[in-house]
N, C-alpha and C. Protein backbone atom coordinates (compact mmCIF):
# COMPACT_ATOMS: atom_id res chain seq x y z
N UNK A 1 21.41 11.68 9.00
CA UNK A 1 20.10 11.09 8.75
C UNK A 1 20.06 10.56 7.32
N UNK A 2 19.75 9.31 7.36
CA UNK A 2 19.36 8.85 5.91
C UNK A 2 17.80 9.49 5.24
N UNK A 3 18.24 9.76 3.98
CA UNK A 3 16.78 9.88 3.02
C UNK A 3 16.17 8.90 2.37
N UNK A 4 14.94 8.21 2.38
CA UNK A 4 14.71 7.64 1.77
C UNK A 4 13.34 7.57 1.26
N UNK A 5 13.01 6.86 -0.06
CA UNK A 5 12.00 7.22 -0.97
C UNK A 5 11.09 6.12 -1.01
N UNK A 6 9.92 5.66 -1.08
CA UNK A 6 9.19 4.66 -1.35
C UNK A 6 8.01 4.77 -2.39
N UNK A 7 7.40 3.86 -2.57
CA UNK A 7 6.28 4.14 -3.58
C UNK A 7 4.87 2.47 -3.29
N UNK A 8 3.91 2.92 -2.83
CA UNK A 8 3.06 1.66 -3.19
C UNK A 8 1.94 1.83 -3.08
N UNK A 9 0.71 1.28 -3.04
CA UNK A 9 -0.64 1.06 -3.65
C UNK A 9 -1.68 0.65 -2.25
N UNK A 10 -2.29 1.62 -2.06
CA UNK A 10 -3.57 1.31 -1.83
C UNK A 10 -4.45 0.40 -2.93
N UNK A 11 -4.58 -1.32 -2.91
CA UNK A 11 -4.89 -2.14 -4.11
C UNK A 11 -6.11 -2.30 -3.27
N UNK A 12 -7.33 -2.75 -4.18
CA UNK A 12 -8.29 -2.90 -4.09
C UNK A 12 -8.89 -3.35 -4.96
N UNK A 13 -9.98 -4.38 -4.74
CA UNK A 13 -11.01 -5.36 -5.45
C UNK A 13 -12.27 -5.07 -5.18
N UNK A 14 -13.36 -5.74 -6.51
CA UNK A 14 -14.67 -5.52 -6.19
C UNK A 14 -14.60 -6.51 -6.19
N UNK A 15 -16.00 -7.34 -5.37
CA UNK A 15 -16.63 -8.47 -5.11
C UNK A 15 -18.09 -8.12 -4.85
N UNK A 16 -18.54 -8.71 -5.36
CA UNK A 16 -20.02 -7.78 -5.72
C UNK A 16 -20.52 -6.74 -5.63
N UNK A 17 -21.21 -6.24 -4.48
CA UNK A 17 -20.89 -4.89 -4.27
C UNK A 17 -20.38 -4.52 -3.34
N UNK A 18 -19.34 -5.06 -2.80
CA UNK A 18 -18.46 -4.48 -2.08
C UNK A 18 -16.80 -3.88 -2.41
N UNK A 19 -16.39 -3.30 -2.05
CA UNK A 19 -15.02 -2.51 -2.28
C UNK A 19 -14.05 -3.57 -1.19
N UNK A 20 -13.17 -4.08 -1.39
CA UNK A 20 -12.01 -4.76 -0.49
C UNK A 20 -10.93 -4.63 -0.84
N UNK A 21 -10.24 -4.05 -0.02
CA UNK A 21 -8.63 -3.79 0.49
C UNK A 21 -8.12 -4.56 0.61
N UNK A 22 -6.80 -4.79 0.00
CA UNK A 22 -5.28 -5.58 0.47
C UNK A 22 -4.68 -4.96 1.76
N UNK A 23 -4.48 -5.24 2.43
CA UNK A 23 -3.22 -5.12 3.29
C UNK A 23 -2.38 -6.50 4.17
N UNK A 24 -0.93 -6.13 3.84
CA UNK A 24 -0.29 -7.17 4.63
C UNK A 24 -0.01 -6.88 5.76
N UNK A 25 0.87 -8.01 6.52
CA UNK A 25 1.01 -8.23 7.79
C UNK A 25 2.42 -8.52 7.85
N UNK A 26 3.23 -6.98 8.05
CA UNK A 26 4.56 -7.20 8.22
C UNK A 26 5.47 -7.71 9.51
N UNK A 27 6.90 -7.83 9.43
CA UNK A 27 6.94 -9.21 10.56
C UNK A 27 7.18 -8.16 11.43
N UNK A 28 7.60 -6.72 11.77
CA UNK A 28 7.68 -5.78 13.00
C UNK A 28 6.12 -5.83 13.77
N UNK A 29 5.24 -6.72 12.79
CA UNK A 29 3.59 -6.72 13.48
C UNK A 29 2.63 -5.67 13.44
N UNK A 30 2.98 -4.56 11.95
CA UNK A 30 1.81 -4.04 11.96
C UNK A 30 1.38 -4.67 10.52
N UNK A 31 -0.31 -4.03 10.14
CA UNK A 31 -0.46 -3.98 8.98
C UNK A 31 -0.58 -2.94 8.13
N UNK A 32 -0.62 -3.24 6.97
CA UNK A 32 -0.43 -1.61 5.74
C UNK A 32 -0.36 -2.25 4.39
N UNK A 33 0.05 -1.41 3.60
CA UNK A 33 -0.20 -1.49 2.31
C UNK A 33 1.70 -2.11 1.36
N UNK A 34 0.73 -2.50 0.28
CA UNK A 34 2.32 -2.73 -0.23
C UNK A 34 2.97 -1.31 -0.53
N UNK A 35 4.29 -1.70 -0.14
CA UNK A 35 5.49 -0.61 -0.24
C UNK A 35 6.56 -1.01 -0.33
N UNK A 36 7.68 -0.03 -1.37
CA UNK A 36 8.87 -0.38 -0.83
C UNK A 36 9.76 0.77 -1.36
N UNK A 37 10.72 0.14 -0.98
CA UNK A 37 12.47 1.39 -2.24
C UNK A 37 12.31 1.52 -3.69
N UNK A 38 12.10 2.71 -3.87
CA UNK A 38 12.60 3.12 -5.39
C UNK A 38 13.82 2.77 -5.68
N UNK A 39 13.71 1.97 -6.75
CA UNK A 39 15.43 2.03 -7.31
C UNK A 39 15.89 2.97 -8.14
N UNK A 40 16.89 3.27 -8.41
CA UNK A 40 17.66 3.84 -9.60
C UNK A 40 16.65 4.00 -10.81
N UNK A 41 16.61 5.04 -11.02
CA UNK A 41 16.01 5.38 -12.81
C UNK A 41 14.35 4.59 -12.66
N UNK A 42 13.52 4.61 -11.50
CA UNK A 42 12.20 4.13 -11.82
C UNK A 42 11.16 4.98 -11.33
N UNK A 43 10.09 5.15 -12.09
CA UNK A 43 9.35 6.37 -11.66
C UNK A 43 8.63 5.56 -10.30
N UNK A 44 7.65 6.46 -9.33
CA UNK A 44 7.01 6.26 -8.19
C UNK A 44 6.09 5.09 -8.71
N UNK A 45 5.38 5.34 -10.03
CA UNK A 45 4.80 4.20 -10.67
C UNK A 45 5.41 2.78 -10.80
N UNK A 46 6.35 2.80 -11.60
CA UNK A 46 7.13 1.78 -11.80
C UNK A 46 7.45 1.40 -10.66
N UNK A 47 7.74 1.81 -9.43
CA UNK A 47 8.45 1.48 -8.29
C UNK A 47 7.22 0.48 -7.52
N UNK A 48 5.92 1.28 -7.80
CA UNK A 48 4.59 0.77 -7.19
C UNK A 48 3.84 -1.07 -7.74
N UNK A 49 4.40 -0.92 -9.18
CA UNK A 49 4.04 -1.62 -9.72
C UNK A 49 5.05 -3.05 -9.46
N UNK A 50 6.25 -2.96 -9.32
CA UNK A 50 7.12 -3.73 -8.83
C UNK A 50 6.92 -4.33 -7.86
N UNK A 51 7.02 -3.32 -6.67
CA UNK A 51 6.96 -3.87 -5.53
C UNK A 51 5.61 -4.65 -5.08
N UNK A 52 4.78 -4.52 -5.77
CA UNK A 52 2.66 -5.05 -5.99
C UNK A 52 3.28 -6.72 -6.53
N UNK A 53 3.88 -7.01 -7.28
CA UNK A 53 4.34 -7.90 -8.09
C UNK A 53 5.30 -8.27 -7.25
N UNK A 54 5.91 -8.01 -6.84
CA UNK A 54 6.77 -8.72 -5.64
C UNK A 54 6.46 -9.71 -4.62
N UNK A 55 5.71 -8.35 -3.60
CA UNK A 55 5.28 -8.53 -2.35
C UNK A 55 3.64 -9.50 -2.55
N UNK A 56 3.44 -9.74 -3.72
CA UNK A 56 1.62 -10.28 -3.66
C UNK A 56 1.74 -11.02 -4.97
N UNK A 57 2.42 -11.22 -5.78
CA UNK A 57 2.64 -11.58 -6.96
C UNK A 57 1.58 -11.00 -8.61
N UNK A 58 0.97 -10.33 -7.89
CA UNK A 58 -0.18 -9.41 -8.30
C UNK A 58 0.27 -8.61 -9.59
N UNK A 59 -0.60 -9.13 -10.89
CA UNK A 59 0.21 -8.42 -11.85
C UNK A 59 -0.73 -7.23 -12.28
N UNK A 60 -1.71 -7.15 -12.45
CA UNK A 60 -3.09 -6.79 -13.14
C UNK A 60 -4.00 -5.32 -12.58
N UNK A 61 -2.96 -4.28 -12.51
CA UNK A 61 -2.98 -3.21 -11.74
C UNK A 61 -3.92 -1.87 -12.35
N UNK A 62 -4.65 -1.86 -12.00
CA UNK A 62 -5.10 0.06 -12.88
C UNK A 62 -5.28 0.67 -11.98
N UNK A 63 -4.22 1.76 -12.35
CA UNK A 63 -4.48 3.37 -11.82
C UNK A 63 -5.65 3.93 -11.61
N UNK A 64 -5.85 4.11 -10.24
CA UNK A 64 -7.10 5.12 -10.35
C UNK A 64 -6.17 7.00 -10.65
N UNK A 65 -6.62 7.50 -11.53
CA UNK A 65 -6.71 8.89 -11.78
C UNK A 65 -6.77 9.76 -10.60
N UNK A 66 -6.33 10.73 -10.46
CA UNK A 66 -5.83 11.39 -9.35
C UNK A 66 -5.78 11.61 -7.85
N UNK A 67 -4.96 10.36 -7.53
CA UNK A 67 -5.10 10.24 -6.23
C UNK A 67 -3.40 9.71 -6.22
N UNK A 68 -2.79 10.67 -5.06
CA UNK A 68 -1.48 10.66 -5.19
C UNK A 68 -1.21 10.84 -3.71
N UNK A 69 -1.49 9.92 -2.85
CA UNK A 69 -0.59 10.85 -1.60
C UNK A 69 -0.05 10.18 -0.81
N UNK A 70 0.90 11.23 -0.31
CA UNK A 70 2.36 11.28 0.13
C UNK A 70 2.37 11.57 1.81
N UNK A 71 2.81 10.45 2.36
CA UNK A 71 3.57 10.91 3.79
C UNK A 71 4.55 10.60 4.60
N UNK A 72 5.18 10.87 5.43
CA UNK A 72 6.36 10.84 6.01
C UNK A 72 6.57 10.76 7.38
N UNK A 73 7.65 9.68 7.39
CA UNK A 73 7.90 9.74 9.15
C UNK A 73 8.98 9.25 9.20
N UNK A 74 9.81 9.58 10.75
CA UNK A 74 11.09 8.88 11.03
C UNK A 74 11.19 7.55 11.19
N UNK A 75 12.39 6.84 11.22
CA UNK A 75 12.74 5.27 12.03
C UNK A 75 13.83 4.92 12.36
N UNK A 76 14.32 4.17 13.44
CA UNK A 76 15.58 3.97 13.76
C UNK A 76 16.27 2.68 12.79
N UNK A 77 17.27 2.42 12.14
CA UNK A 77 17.26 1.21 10.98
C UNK A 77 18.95 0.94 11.77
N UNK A 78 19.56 0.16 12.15
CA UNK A 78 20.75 -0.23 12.89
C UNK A 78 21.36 1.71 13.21
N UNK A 79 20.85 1.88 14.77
CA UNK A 79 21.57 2.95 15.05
C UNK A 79 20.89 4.38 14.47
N UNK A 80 20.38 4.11 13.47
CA UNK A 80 20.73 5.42 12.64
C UNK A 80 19.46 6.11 12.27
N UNK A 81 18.96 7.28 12.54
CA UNK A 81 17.92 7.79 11.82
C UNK A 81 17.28 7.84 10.01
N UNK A 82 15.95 7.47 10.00
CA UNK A 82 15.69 7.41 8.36
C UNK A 82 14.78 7.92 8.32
N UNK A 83 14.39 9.19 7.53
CA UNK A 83 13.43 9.84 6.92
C UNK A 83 13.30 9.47 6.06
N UNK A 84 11.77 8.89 6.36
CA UNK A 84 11.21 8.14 4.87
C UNK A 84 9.91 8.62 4.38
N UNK A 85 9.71 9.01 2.89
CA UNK A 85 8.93 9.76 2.59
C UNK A 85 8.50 8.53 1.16
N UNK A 86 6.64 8.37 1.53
CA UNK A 86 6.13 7.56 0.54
C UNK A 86 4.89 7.75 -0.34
N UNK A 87 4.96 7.76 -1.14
CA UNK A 87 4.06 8.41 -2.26
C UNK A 87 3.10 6.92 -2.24
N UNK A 88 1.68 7.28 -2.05
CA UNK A 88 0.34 6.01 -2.42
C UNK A 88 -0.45 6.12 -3.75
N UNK A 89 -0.13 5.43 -4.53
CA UNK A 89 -1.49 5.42 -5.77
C UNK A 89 -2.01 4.55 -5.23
N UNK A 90 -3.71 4.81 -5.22
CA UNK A 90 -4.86 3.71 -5.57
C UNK A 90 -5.40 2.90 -7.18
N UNK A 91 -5.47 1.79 -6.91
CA UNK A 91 -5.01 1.11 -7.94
C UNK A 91 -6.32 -0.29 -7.95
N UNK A 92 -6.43 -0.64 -8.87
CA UNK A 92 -8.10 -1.61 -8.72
C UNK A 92 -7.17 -2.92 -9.12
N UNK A 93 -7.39 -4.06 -8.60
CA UNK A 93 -6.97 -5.26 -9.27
C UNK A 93 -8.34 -6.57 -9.51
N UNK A 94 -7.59 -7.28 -10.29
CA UNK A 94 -9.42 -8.65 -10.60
C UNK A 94 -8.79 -9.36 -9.92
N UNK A 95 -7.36 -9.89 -9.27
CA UNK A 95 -7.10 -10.97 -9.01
C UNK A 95 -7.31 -11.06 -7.26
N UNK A 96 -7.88 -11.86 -7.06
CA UNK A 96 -8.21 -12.35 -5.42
C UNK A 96 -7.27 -13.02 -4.69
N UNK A 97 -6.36 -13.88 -5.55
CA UNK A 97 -5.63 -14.59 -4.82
C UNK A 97 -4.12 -13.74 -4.63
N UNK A 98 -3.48 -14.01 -3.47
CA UNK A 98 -1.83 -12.77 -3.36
C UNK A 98 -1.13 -14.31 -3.03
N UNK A 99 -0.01 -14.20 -3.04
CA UNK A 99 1.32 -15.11 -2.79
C UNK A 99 2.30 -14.17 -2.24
N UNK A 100 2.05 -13.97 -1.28
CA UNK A 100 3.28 -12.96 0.05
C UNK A 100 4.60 -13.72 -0.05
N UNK A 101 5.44 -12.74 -0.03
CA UNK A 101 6.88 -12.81 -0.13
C UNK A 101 7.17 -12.82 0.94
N UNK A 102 8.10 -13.41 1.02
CA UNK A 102 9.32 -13.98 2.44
C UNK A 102 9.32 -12.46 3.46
N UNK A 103 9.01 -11.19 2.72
CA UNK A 103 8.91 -10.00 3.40
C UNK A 103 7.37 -9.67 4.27
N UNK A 104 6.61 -10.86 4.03
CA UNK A 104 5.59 -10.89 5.00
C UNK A 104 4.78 -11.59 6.06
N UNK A 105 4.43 -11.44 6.68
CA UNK A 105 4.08 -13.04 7.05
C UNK A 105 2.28 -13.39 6.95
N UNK A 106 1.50 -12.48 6.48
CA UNK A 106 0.17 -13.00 5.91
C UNK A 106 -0.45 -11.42 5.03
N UNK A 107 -1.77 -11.64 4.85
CA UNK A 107 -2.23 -10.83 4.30
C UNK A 107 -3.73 -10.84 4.25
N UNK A 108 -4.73 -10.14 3.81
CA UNK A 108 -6.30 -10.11 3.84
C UNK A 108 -6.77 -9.02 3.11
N UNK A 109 -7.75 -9.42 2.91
CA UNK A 109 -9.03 -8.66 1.91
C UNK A 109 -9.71 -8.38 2.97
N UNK A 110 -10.21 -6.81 3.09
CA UNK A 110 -10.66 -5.85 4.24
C UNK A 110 -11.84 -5.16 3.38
N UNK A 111 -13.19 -4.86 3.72
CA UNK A 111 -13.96 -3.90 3.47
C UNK A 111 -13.50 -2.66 4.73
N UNK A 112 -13.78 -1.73 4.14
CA UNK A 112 -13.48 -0.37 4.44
C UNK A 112 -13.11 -0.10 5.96
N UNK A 113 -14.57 -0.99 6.31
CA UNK A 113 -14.53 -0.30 8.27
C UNK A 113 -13.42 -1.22 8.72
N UNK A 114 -13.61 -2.58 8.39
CA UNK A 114 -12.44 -3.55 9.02
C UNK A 114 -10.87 -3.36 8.90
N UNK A 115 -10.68 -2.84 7.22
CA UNK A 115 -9.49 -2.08 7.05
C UNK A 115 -9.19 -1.02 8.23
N UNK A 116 -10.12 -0.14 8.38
CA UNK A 116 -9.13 0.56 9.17
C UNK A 116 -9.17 0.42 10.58
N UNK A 117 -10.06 -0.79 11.08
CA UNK A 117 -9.44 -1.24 12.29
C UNK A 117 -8.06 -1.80 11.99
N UNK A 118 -8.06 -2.53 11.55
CA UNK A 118 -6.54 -3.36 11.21
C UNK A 118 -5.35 -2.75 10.68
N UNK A 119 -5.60 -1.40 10.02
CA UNK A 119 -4.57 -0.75 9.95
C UNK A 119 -3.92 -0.21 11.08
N UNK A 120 -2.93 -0.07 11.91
CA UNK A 120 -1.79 -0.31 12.27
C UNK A 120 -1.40 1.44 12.34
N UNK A 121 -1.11 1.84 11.58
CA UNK A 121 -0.55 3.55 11.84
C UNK A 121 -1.27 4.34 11.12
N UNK A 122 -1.78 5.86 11.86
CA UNK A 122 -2.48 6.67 11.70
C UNK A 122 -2.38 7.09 10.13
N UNK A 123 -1.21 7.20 10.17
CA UNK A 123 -1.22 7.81 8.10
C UNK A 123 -1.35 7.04 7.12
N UNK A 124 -1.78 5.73 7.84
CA UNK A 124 -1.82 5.00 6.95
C UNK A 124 -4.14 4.96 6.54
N UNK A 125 -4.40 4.62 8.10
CA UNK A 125 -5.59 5.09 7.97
C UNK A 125 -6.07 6.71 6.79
N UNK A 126 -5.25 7.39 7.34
CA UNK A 126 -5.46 8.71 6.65
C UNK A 126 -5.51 8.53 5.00
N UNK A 127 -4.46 7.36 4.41
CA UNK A 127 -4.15 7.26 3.21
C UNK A 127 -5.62 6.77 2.64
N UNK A 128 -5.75 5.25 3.80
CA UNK A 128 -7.10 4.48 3.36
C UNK A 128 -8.67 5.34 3.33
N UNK A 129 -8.52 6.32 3.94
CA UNK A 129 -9.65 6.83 4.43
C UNK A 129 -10.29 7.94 3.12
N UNK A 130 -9.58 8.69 2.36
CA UNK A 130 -8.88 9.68 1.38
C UNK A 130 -8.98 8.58 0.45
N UNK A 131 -8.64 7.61 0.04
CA UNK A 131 -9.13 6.30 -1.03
C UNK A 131 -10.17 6.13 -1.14
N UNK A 132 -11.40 5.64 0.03
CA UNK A 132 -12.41 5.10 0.44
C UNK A 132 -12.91 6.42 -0.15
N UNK A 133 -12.44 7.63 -0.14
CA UNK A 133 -13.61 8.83 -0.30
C UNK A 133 -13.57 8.96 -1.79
N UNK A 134 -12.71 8.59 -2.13
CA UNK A 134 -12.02 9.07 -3.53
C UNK A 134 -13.23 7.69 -4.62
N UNK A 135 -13.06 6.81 -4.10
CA UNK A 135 -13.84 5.36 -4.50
C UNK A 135 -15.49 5.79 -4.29
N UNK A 136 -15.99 6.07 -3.43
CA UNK A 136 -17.32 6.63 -2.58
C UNK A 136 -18.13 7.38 -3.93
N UNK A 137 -17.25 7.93 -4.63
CA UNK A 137 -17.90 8.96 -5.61
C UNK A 137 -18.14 8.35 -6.63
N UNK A 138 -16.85 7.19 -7.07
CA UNK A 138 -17.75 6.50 -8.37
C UNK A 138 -18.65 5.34 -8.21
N UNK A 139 -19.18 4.73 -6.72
CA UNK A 139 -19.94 4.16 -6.60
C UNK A 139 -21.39 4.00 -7.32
């Protein structure tokens, strides 16, 4: 079984008074959040912040303060089993506009309820849902 590590961002914008979610639209056809591989020598941060800047071209990131979570599941990748385990920071951005990488094929700005229709896998809801509560308080 392969191990493998990821790191990415529940990102989110205000627009007046509303709270809106990023999520893309990867080409296996679900949607979710940016993610990807830690490389060599980069913290879960650094890894988060990369791949945000990658996948959305999105530079302009702040940490929300303690919200860290982590979950895990199998996948088949040519043949072979991969346990992949991914750490989520929530993270606020000003910029509205994303530029998706060749690793996606669209993307959208979601208020809360629509996000998690459109989210795609249960832990991922779980991640968004645990954000939304975490956000709820400094409203």
């Amino acid at each position: 079984m392969i191990e493998e590590t990821s790191a990415g961002i529940v990102l989110f914008r205000r627009e007046n008074d509303k709270i809106l979610f990023l999520l893309l639209h990867y080409p296996s056809g679900h949607w979710d959040f940016v993610k990807g591989k830690m490389e060599k020598g980069e913290t879960p941060h650094e890894t988060a912040i990369r791949e945000t800047r990658e996948e959305t071209g999105i530079t302009d990131v702040t940490f929300l303060d303690n919200f860290e979570e982590w979950i895990q599941y199998n996948f088949q990748f040519e043949g072979e089993l991969v346990n992949k385990k991914v750490v989520f920071f929530l993270a606020e951005t000003k910029s509205k506009n994303v530029e998706i990488s060749h690793e996606h094929l669209d993307y959208t700005w979601m208020d809360y309820l629509t996000a998690m229709e459109k989210t795609t896998f249960d832990n991922a809801k779980t991640v968004l849902s645990k954000s939304y509560a975490l956000l709820s308080k400094t409203l």
